[in-house]
N, C-alpha and C. Protein backbone atom coordinates (compact mmCIF):
# COMPACT_ATOMS: atom_id res chain seq x y z
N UNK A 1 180.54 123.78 85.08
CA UNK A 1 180.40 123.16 86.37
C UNK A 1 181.82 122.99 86.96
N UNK A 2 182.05 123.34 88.00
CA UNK A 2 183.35 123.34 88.79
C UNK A 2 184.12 122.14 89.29
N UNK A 3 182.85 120.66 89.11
CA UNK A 3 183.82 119.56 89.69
C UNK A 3 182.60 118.82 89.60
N UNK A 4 182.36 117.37 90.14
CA UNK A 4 181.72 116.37 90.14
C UNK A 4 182.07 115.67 91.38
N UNK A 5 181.10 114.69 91.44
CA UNK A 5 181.17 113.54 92.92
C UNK A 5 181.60 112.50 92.11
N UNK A 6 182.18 111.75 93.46
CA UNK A 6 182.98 110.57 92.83
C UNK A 6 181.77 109.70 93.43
N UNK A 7 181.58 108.31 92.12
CA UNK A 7 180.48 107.83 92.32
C UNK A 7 180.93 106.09 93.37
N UNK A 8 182.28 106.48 93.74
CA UNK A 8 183.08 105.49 94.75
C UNK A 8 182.86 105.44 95.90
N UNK A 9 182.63 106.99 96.36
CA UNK A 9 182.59 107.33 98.09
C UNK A 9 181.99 108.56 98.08
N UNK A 10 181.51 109.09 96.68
CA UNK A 10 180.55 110.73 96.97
C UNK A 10 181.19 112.24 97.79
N UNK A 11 182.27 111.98 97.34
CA UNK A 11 183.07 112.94 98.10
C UNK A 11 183.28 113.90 96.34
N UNK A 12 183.07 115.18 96.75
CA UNK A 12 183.25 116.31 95.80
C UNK A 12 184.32 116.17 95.24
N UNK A 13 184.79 116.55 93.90
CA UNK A 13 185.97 116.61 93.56
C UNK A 13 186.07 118.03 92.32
N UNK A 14 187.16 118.81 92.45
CA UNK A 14 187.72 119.54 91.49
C UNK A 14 188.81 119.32 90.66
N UNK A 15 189.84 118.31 91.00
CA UNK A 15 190.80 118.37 90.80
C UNK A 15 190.85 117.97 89.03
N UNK A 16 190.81 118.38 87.89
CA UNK A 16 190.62 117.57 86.35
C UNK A 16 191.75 116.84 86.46
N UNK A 17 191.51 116.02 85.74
CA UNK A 17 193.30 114.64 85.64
C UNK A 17 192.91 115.03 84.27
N UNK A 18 192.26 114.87 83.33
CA UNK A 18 192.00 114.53 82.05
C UNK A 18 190.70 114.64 80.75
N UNK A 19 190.74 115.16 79.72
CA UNK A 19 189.49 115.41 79.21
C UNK A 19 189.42 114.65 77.96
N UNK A 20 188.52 114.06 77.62
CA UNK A 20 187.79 113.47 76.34
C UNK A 20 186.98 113.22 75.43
N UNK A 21 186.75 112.88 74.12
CA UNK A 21 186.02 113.34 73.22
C UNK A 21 184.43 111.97 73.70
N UNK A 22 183.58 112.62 73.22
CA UNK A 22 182.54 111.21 73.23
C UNK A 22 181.49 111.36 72.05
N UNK A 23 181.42 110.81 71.42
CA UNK A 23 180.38 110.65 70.15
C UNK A 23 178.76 109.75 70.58
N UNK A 24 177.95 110.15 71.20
CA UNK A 24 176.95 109.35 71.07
C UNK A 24 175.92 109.37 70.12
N UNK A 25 175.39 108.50 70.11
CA UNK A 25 174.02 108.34 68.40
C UNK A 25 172.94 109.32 69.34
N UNK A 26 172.20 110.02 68.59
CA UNK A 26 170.81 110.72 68.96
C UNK A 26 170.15 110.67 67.93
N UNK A 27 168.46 111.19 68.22
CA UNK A 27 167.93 110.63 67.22
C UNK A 27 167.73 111.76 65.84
N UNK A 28 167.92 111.40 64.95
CA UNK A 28 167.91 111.68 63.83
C UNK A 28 166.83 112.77 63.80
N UNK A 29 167.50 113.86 62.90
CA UNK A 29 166.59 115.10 63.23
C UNK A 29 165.85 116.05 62.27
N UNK A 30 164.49 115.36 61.64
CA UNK A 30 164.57 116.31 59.84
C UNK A 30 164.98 115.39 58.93
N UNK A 31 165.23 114.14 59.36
CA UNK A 31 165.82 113.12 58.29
C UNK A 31 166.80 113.18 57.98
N UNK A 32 167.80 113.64 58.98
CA UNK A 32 169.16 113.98 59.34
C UNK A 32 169.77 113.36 60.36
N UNK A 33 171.23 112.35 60.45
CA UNK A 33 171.48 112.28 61.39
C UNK A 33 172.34 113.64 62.04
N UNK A 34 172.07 113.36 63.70
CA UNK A 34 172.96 114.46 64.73
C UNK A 34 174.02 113.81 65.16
N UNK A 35 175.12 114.68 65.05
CA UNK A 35 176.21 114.47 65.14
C UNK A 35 176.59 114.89 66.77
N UNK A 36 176.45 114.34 67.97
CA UNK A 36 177.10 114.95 69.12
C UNK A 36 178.82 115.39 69.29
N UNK A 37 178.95 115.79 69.94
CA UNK A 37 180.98 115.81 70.49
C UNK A 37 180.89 116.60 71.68
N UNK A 38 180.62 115.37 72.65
CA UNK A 38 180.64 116.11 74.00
C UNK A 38 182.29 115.99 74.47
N UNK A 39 182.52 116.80 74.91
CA UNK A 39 184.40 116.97 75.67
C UNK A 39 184.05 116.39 77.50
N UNK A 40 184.05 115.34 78.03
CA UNK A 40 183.75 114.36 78.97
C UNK A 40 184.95 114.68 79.74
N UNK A 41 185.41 115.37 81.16
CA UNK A 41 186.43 115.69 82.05
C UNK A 41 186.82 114.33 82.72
N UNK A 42 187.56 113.75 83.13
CA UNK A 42 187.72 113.00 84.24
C UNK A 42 188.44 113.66 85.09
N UNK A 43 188.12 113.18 86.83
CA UNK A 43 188.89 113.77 87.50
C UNK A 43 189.59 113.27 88.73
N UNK A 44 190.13 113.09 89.21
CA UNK A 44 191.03 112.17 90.51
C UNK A 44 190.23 112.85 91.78
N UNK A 45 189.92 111.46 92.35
CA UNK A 45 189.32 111.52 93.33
C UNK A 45 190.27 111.71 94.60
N UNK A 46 189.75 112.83 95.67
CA UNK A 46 190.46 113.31 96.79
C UNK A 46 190.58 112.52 97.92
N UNK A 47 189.90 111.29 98.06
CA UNK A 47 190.25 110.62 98.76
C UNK A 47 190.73 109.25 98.84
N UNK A 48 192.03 109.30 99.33
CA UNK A 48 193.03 107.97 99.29
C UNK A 48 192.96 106.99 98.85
N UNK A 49 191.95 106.55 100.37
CA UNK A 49 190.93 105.20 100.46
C UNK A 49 190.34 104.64 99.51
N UNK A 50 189.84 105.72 98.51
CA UNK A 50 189.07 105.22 97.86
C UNK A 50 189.40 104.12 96.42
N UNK A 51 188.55 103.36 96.33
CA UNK A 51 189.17 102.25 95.46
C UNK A 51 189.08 103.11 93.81
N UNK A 52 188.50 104.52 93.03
CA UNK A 52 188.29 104.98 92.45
C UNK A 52 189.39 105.70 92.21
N UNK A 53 190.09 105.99 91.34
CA UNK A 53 191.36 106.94 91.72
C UNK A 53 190.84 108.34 90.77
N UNK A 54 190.15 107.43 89.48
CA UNK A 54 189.68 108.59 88.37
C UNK A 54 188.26 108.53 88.02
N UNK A 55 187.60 108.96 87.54
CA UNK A 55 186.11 108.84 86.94
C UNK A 55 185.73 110.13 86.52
N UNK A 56 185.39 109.79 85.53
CA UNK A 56 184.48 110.75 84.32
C UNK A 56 183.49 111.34 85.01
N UNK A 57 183.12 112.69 84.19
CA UNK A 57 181.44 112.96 85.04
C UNK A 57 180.88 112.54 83.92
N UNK A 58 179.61 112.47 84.37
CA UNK A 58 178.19 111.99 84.03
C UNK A 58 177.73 113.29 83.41
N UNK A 59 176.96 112.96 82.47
CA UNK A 59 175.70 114.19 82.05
C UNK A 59 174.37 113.73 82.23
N UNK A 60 173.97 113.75 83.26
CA UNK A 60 172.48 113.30 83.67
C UNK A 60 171.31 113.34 82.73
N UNK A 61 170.53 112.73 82.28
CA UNK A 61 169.51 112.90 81.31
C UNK A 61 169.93 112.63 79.72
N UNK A 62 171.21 113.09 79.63
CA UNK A 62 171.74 112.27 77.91
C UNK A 62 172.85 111.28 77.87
N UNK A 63 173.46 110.97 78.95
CA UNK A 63 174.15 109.24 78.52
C UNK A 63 174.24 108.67 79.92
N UNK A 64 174.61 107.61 79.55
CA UNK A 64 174.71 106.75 80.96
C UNK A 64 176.12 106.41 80.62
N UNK A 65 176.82 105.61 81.80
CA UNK A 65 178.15 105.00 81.20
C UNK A 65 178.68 104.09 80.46
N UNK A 66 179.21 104.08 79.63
CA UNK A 66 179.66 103.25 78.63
C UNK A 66 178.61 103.01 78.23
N UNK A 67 177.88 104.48 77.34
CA UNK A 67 176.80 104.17 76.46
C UNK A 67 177.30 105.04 75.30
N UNK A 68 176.33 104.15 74.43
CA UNK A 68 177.13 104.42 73.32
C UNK A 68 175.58 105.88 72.59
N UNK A 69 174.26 105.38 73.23
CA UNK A 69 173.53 106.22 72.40
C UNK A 69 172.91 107.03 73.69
N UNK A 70 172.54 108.47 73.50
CA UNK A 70 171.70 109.67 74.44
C UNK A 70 170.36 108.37 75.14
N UNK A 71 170.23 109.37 76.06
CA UNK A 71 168.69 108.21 76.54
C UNK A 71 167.54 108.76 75.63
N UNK A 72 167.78 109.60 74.65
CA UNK A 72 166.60 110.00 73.99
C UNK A 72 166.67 109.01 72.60
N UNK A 73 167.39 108.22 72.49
CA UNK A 73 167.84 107.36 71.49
C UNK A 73 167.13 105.77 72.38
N UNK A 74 167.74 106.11 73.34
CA UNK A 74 167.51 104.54 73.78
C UNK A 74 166.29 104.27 74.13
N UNK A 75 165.46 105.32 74.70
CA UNK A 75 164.28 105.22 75.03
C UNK A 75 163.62 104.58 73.97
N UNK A 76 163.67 105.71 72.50
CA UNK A 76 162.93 105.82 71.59
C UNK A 76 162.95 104.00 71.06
N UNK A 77 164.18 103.58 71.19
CA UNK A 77 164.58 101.95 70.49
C UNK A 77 163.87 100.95 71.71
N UNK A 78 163.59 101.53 72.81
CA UNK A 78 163.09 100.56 73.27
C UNK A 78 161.49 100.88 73.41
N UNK A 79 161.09 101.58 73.58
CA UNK A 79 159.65 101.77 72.56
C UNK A 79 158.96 101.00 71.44
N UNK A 80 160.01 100.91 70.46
CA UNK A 80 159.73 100.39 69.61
C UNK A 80 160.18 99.45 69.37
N UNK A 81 161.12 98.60 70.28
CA UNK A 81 160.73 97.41 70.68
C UNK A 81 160.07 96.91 71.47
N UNK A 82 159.17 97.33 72.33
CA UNK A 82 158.33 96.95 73.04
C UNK A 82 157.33 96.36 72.10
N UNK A 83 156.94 97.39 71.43
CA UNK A 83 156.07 97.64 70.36
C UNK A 83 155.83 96.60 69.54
N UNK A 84 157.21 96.11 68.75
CA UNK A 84 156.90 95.41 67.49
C UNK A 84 158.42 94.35 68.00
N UNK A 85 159.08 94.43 68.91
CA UNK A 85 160.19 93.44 69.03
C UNK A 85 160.84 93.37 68.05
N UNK A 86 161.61 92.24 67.53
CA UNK A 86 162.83 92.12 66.92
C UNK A 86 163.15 92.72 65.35
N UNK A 87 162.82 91.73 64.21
CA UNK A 87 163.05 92.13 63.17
C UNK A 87 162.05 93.38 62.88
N UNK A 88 160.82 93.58 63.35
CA UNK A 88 159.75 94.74 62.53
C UNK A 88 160.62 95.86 63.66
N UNK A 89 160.79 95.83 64.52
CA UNK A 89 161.65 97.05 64.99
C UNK A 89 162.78 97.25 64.19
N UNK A 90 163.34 96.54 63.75
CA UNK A 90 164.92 97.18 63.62
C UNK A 90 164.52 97.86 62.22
N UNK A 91 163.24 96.91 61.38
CA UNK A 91 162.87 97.82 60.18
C UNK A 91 162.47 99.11 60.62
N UNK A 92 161.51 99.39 61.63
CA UNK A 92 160.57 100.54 61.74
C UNK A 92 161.69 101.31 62.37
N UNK A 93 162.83 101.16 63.14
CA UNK A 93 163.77 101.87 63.20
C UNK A 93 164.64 102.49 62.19
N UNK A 94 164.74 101.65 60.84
CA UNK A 94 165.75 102.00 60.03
C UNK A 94 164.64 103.37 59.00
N UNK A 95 163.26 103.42 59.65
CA UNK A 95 162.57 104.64 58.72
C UNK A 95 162.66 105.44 59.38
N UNK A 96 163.42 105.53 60.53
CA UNK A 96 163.56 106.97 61.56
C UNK A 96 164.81 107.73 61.21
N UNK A 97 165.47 106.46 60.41
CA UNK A 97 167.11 106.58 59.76
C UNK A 97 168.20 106.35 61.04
N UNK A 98 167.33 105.76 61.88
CA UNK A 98 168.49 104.45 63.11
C UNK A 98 168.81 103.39 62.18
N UNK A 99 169.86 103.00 62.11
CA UNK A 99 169.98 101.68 61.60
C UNK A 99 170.76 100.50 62.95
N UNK A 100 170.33 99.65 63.03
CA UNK A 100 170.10 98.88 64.49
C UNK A 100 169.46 97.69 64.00
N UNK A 101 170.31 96.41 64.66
CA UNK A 101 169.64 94.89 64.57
C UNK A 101 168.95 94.74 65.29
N UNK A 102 168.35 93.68 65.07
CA UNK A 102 167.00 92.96 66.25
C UNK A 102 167.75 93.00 67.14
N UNK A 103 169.06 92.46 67.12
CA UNK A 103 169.06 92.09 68.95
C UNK A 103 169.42 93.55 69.52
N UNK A 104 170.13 94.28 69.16
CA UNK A 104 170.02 95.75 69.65
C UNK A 104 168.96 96.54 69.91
N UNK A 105 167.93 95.95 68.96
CA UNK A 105 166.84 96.90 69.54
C UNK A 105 165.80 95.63 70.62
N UNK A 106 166.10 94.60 70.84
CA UNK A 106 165.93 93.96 72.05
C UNK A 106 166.81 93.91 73.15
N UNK A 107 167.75 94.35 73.35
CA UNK A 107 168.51 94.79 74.55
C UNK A 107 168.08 95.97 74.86
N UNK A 108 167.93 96.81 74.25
CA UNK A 108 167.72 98.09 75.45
C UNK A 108 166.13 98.12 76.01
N UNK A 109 165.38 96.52 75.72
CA UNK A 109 164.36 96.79 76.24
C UNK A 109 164.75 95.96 77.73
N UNK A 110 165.96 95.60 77.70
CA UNK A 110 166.72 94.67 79.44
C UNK A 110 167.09 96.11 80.21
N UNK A 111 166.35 96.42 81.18
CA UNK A 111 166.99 97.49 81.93
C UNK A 111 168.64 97.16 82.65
N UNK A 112 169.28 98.09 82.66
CA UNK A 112 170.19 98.15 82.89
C UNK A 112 171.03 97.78 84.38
């Protein structure tokens, strides 16, 4: 992809300032955990004004910002806390081979 919008003022940007590593949790696959390593660009935004000078792109559909797990992770934890809430989630999570406390798997049932 050639550039991203700045999510400050939506004005296109190409310019890269900077690139970085990101590790998020996904869900365990075969009774295996998955290991991600996405390389995350940031890039300086083209206009002045704007109070944004840098910002990362986004990967739509597998993380949000300053998240630490894919939404196919978070979904799945808040599912199953819906389900069974605090302590029987974080067990019924740890047989998926998530390992996650009650209150973690009761926060991602707080939308964001």
């Amino acid at each position: 992809m050639p550039g991203a919008l700045c999510p400050g003022c939506g004005i296109w940007s190409r310019r890269i300032h900077s690139s970085y590593l990101r590790f998020p949790a996904d869900v365990p696959s075969g009774g295996r955990r998955v290991a991600l390593c996405l390389r995350v660009r940031r890039f300086l935004c083209p206009v002045i004004s704007c109070g944004r000078r840098t910002f990362a792109e986004q990967l739509p559909g597998l993380t949000r910002r300053y998240g630490r797990r894919t939404e196919r992770l978070r979904s799945t934890l808040a599912a199953v806390g819906l389900a069974l809430a605090g302590r029987a989630g974080a067990r019924l999570a740890r047989v998926f081979g998530v390992s996650v406390s009650r209150s973690t798997v009761l926060s991602e049932l707080a939308p964001f």
